[in-house]
C-alpha atoms as a PDB file:
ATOM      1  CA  UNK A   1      22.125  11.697   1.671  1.00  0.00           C
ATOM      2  CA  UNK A   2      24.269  14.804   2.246  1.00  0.00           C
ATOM      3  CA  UNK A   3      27.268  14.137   4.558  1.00  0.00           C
ATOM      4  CA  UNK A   4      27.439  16.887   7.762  1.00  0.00           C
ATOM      5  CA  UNK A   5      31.190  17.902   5.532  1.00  0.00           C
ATOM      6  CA  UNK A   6      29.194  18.843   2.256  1.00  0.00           C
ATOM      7  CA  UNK A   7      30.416  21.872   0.933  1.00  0.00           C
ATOM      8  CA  UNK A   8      29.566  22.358  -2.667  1.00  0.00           C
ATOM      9  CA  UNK A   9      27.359  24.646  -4.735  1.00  0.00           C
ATOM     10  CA  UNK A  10      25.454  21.872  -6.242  1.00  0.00           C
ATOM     11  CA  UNK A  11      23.922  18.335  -5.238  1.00  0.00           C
ATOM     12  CA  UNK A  12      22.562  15.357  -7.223  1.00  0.00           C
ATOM     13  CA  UNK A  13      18.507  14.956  -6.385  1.00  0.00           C
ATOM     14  CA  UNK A  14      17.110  10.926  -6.890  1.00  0.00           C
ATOM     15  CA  UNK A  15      13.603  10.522  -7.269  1.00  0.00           C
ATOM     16  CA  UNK A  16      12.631   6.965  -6.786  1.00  0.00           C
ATOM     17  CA  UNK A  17       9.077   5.061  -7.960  1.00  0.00           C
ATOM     18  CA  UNK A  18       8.149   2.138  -6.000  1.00  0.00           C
ATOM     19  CA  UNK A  19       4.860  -0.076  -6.462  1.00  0.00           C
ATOM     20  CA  UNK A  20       3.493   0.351  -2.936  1.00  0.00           C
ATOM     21  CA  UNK A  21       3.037  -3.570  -2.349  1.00  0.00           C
ATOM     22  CA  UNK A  22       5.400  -4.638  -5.175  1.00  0.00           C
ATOM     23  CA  UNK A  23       2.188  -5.421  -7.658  1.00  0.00           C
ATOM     24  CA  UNK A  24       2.366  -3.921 -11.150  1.00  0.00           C
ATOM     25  CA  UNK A  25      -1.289  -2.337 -10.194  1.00  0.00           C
ATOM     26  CA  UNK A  26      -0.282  -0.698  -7.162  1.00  0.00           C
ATOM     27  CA  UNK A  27      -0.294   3.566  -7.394  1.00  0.00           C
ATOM     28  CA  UNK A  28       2.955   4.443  -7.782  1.00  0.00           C
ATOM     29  CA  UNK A  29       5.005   6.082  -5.399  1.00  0.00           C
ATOM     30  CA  UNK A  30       8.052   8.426  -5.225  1.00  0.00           C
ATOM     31  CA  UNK A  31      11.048   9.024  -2.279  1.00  0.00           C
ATOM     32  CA  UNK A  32      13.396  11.994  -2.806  1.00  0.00           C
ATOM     33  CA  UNK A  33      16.840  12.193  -1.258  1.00  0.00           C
ATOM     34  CA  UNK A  34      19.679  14.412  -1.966  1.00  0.00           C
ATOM     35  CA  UNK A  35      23.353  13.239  -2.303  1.00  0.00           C
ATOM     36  CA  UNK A  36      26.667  15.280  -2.305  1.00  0.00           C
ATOM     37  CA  UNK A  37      28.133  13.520  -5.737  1.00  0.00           C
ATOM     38  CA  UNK A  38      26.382  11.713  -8.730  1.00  0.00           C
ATOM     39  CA  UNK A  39      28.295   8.041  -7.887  1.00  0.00           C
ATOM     40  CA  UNK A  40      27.009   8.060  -3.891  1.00  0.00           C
ATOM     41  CA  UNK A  41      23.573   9.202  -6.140  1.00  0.00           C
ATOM     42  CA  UNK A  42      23.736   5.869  -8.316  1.00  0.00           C
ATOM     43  CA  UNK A  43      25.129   3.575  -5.123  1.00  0.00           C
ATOM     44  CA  UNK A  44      21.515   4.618  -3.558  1.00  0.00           C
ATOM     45  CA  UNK A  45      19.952   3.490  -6.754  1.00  0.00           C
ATOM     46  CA  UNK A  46      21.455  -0.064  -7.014  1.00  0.00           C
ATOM     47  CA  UNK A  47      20.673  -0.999  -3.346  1.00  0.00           C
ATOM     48  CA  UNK A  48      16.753  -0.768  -3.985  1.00  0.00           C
ATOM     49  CA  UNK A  49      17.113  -1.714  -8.399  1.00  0.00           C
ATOM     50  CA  UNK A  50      16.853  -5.668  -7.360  1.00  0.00           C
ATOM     51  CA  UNK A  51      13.746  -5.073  -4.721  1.00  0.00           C
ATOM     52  CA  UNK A  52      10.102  -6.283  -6.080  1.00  0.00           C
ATOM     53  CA  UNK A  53       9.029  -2.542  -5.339  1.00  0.00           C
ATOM     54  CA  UNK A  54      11.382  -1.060  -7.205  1.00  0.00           C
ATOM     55  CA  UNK A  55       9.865   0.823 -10.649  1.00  0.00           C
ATOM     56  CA  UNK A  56      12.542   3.462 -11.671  1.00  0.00           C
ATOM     57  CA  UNK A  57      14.354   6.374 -10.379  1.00  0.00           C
ATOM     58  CA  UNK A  58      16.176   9.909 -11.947  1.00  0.00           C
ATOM     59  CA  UNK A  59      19.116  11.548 -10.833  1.00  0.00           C
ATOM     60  CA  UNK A  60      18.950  15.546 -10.856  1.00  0.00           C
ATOM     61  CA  UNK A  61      22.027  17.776 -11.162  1.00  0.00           C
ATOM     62  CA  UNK A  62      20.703  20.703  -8.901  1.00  0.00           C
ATOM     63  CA  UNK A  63      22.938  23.796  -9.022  1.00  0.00           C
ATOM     64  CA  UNK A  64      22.812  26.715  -6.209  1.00  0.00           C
ATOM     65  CA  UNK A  65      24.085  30.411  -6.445  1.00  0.00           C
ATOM     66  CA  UNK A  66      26.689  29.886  -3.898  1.00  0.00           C
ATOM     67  CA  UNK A  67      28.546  26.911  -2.110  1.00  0.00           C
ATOM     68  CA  UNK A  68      26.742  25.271   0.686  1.00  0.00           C
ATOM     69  CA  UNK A  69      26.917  23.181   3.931  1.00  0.00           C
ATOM     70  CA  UNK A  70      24.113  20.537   4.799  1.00  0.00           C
ATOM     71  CA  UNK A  71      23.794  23.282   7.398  1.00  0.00           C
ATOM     72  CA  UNK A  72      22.509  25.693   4.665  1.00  0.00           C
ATOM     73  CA  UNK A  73      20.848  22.539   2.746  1.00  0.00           C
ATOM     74  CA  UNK A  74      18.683  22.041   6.112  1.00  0.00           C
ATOM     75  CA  UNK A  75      17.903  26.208   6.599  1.00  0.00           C
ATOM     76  CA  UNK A  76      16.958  26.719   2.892  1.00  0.00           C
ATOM     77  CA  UNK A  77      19.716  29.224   2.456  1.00  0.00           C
ATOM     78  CA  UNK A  78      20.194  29.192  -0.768  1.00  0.00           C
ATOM     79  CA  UNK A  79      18.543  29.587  -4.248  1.00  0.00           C
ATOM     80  CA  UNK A  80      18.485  27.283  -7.191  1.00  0.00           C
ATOM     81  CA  UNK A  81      20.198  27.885 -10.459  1.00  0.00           C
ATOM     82  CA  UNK A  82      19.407  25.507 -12.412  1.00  0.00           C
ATOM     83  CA  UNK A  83      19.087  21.931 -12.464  1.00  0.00           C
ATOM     84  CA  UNK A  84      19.310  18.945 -15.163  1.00  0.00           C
ATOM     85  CA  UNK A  85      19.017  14.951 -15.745  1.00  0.00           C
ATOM     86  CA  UNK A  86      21.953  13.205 -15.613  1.00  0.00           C
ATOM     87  CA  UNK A  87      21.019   9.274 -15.298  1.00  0.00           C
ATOM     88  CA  UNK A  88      17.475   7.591 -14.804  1.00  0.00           C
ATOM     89  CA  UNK A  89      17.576   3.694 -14.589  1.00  0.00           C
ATOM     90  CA  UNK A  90      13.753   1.473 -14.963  1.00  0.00           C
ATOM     91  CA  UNK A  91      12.993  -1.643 -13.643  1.00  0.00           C
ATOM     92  CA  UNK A  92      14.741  -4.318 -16.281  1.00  0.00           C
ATOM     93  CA  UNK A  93      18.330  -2.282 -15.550  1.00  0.00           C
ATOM     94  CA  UNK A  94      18.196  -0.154 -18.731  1.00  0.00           C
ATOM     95  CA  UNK A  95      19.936   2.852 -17.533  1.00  0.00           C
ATOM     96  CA  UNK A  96      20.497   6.352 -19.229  1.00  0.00           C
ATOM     97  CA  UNK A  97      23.501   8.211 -18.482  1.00  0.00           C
ATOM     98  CA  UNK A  98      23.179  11.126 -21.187  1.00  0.00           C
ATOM     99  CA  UNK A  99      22.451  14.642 -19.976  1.00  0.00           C
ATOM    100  CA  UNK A 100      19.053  16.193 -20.480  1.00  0.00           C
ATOM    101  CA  UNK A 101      18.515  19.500 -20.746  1.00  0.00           C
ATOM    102  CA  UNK A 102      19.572  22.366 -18.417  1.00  0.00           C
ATOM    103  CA  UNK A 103      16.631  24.188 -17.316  1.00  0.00           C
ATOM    104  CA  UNK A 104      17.152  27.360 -15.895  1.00  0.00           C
ATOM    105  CA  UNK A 105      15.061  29.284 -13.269  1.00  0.00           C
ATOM    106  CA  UNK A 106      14.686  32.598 -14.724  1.00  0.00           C
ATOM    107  CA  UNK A 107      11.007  32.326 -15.759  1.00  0.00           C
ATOM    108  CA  UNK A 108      10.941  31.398 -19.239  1.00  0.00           C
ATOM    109  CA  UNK A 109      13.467  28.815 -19.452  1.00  0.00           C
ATOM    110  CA  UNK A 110      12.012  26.728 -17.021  1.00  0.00           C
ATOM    111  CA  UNK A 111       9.946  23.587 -17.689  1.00  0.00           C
ATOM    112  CA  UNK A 112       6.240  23.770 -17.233  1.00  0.00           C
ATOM    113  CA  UNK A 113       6.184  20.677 -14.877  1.00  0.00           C
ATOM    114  CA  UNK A 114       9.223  21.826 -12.915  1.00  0.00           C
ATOM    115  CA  UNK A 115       7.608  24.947 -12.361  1.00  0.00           C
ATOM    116  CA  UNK A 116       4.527  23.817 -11.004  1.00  0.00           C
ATOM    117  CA  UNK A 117       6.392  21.942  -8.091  1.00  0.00           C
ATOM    118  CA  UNK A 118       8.555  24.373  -7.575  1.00  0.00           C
ATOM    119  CA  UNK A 119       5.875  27.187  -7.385  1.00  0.00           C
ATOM    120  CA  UNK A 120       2.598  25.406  -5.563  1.00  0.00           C
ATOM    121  CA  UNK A 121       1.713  21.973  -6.178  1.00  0.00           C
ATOM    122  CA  UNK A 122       3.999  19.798  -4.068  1.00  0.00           C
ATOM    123  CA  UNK A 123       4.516  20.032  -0.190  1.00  0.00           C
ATOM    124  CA  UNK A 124       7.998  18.571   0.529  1.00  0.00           C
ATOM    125  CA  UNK A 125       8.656  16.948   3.811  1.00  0.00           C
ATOM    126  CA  UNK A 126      12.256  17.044   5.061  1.00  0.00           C
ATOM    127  CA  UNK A 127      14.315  14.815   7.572  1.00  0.00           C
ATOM    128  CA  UNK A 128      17.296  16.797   8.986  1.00  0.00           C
ATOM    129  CA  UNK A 129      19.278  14.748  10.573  1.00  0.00           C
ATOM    130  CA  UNK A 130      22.910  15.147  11.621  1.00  0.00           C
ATOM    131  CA  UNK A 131      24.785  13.806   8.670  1.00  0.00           C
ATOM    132  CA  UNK A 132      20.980  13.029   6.779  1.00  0.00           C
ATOM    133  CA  UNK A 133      18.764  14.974   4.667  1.00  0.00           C
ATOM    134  CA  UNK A 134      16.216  13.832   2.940  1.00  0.00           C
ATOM    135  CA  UNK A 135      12.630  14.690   1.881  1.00  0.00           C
ATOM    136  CA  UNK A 136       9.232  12.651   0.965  1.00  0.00           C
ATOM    137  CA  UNK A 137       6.110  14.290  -1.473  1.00  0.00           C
ATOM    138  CA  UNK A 138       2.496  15.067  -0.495  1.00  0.00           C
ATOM    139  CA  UNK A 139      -0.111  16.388  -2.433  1.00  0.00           C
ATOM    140  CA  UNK A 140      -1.640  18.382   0.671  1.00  0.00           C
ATOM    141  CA  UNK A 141      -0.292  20.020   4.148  1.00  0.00           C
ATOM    142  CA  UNK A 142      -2.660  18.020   6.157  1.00  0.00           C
ATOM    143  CA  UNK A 143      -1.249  14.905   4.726  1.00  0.00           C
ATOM    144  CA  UNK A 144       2.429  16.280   5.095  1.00  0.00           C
ATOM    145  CA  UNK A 145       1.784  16.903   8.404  1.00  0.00           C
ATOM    146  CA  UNK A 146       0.575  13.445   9.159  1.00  0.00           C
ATOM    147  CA  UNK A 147       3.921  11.766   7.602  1.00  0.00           C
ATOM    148  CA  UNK A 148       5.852  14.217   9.315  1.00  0.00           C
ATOM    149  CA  UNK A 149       4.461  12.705  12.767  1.00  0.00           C
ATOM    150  CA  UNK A 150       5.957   9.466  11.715  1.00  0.00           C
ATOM    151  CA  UNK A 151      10.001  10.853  12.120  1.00  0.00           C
ATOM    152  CA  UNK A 152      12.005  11.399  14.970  1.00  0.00           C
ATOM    153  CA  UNK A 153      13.968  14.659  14.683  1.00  0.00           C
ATOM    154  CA  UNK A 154      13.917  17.953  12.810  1.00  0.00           C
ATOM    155  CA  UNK A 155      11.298  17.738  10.401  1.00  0.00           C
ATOM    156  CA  UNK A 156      11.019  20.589   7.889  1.00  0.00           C
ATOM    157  CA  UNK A 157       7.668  20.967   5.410  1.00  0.00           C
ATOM    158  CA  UNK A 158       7.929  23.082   2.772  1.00  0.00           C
ATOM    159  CA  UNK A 159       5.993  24.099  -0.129  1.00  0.00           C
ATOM    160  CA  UNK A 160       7.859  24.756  -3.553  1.00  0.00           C
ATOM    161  CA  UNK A 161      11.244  26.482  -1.688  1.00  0.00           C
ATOM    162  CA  UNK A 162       8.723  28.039   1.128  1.00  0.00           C
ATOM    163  CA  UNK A 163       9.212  26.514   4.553  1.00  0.00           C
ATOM    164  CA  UNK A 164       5.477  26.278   5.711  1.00  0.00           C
ATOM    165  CA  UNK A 165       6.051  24.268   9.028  1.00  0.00           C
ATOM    166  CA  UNK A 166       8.482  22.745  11.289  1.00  0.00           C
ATOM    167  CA  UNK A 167       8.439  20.566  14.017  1.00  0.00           C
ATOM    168  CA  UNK A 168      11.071  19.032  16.332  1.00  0.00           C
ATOM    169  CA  UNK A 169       9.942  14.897  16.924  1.00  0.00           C
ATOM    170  CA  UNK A 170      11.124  13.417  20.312  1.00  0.00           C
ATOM    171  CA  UNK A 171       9.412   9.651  20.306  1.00  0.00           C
ATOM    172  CA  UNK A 172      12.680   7.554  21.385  1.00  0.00           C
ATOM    173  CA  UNK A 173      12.489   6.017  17.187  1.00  0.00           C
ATOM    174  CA  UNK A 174      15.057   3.888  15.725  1.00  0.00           C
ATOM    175  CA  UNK A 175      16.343   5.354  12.970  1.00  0.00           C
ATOM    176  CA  UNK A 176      17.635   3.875   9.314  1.00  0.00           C
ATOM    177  CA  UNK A 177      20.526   6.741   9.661  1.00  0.00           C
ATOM    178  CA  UNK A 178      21.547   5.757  13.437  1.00  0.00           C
ATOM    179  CA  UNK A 179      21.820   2.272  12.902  1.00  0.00           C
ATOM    180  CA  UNK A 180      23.856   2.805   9.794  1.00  0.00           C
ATOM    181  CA  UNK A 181      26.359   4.874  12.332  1.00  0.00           C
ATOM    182  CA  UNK A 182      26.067   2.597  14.860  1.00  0.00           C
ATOM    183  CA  UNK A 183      28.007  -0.310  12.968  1.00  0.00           C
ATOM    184  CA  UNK A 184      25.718  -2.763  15.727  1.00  0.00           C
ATOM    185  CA  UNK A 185      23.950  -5.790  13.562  1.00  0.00           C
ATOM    186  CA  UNK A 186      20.164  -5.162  13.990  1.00  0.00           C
ATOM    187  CA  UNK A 187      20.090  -7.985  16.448  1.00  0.00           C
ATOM    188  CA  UNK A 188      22.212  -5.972  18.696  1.00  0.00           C
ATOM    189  CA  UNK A 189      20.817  -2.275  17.766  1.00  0.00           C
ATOM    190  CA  UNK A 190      17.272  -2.833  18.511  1.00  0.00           C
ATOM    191  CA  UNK A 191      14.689  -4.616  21.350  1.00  0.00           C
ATOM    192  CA  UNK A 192      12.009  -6.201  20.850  1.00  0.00           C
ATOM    193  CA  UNK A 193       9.179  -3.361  21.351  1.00  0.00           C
ATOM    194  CA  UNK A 194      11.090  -0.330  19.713  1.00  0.00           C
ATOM    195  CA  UNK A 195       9.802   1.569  17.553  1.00  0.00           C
ATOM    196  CA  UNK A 196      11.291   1.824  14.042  1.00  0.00           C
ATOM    197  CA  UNK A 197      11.082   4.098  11.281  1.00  0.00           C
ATOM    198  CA  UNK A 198       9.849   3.061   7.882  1.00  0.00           C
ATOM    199  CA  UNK A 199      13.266   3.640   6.460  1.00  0.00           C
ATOM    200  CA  UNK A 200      14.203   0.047   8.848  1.00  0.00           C
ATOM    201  CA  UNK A 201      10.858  -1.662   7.755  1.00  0.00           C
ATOM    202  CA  UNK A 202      11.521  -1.133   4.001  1.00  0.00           C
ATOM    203  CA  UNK A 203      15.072  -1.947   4.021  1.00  0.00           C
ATOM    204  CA  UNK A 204      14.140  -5.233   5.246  1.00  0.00           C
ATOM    205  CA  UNK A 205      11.542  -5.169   2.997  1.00  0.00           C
ATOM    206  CA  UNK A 206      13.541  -4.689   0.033  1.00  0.00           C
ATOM    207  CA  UNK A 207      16.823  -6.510   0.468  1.00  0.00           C
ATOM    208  CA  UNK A 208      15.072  -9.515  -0.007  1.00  0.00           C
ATOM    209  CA  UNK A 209      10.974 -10.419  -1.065  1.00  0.00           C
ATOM    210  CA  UNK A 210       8.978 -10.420   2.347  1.00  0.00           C
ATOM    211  CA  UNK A 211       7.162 -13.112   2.815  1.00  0.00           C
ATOM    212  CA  UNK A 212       4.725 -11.025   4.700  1.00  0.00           C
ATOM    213  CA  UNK A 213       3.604  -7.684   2.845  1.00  0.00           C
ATOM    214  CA  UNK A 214       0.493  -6.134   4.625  1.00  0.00           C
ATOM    215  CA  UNK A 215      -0.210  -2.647   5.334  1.00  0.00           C
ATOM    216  CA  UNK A 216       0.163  -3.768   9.540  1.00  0.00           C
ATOM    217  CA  UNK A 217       2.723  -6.369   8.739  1.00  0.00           C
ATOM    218  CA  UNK A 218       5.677  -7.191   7.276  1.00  0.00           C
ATOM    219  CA  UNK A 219       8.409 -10.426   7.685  1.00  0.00           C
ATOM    220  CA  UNK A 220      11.992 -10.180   6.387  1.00  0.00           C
ATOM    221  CA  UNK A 221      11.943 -12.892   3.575  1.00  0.00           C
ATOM    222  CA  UNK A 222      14.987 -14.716   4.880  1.00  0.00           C
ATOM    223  CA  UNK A 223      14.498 -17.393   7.232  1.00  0.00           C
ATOM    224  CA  UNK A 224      16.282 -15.968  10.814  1.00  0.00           C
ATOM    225  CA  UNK A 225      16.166 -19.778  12.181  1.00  0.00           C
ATOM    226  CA  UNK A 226      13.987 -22.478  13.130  1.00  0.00           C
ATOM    227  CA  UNK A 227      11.832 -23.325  15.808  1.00  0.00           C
ATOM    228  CA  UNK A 228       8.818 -26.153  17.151  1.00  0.00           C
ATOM    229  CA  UNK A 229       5.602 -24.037  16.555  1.00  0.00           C
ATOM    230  CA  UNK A 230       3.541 -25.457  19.091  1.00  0.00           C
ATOM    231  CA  UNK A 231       0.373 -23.696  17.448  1.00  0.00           C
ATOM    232  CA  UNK A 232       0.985 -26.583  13.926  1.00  0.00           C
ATOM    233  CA  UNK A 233       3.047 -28.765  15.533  1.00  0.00           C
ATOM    234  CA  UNK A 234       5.762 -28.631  12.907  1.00  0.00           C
ATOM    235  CA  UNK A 235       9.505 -27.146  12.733  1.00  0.00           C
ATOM    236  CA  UNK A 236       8.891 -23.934  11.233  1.00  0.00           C
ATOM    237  CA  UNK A 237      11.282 -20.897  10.421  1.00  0.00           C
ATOM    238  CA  UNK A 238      11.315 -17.186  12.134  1.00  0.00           C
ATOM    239  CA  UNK A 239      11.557 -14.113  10.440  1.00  0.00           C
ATOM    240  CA  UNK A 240      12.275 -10.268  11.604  1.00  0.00           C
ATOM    241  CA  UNK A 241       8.916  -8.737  11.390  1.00  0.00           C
ATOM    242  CA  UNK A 242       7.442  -5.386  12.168  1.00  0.00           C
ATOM    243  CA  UNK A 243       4.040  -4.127  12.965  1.00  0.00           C
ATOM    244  CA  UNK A 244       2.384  -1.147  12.472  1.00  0.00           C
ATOM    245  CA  UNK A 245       0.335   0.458  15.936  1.00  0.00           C
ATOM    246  CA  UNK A 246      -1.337   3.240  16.018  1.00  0.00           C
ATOM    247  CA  UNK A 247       0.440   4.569  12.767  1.00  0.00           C
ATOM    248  CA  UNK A 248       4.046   3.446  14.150  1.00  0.00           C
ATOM    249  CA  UNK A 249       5.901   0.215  13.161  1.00  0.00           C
ATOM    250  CA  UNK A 250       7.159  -1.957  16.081  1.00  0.00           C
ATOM    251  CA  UNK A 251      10.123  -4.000  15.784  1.00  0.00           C
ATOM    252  CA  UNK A 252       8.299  -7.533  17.092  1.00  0.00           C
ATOM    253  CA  UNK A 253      11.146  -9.703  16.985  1.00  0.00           C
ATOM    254  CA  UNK A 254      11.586 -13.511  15.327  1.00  0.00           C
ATOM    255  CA  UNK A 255       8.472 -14.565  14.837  1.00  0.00           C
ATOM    256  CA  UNK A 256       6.256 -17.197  12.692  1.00  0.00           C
ATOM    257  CA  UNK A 257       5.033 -16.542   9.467  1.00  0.00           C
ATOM    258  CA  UNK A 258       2.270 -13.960  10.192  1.00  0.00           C
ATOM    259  CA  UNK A 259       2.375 -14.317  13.806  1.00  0.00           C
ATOM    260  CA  UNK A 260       3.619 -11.306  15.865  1.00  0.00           C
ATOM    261  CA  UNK A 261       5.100 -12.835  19.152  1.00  0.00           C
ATOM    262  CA  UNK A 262       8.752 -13.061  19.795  1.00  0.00           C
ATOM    263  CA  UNK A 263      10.317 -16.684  19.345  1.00  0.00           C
ATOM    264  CA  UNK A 264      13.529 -16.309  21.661  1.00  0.00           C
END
């Protein structure tokens, strides 16, 4: 993610593919984020190459027509040169680190696919954080909208390089970016009850298998400790889960395997 000191007039774009529930016939999914250099680009990379989810990802050279802050990264002040593949990476850890081609965006030069996304096809949905920036696709407004609901802060849609909305989230959310600055373990960062953004759920999701997956539920698959589950009537182990209400994930606490209620 862009640091609040980026100052450059170019930035390193990683499109990651993820199996949605870490099955091989899941639809597969893509997360963008933007970085300031191409080795904090392939660092992002080899924290999610070992999850289940995990499919492939590209790294994008993007250069701009002037040097700019995250500030200017956040407005849209700016206007894209040209941009070029420098390193993709698949599933097994076969990784590619020769430059593609340099596609230029003066008409012509451009590639066909690029140019649809760039021009009308793809509504981008950004998180502007202090110190974050980072963006997810949709294929409509109405579902960019929805997913834009989901983040605390300023949220910026746009489509192609066209801001089309923008909204300003207040829900008190736990965010991936402020517990990363908080230096707090997660024990200590969050309650029982808070709400969480899904940039928590799936790093607990990926830095080990879950041993819960569902689309309302999902359990850390490390073992957080052991308790007397009065419901079998054996010793049985707790795991961090979340739950999703009402389109929001909940930080529940230790619980038993799919169970939601807090073992203290």
């Amino acid at each position: 993610m862009l640091s609040k000191n980026f100052k450059s007039n170019k930035y390193y774009e990683v499109t990651r593919y993820w199996l949605k529930y870490g099955n091989e016939e899941d639809a597969l999914e893509n997360t963008i984020t933007v970085w300031d250099s191409l080795e904090k680009a392939k660092a992002y990379i080899e924290r999610y190459n070992k999850g289940l989810k995990f499919e492939s990802a590209t790294v994008e050279e993007i250069i701009v027509n002037k040097v700019i802050t995250m500030e200017d990264y956040k407005k849209n002040n700016f206007e894209i040169v040209s941009y070029q593949e420098v390193y993709s990476e698949d599933y097994d850890g076969n990784y590619d680190e020769t430059p593609g081609k340099i596609y230029y965006l003066n008409g012509e030069k451009i590639s066909d696919i690029k140019k649809e996304i760039i021009k009308e096809e793809v509504y981008k949905i950004f998180q502007v954080n202090e110190g974050t920036a980072w963006c997810i696709e949709a294929n409509t407004l109405a579902e960019a909208k929805e997913i834009a609901k989901k983040y605390k802060g300023h949220i910026v849609i746009k489509k192609g390089l066209k801001i089309v909305a923008e909204f300003n989230n207040i829900d008190d959310v736990k965010t991936m970016n402020n517990w990363r600055t908080s230096d707090l373990e997660f024990k200590d960062f969050a309650k029982v009850g808070d709400i969480v953004d899904e940039g928590i759920v799936n790093w607990f999701a990926e830095c080990v298998p879950p041993i819960t997956y569902n689309s309302d539920l999902i359990q850390c698959g490390e073992v957080y400790g052991h308790r007397d589950n009065p419901r079998t009537g054996r010793f049985e182990g707790t795991y961090i889960t979340f739950a999703k209400v009402d389109d929001k994930w909940i930080y529940k606490g230790h619980c038993f395997f799919g169970e939601q209620k807090n073992i203290a």
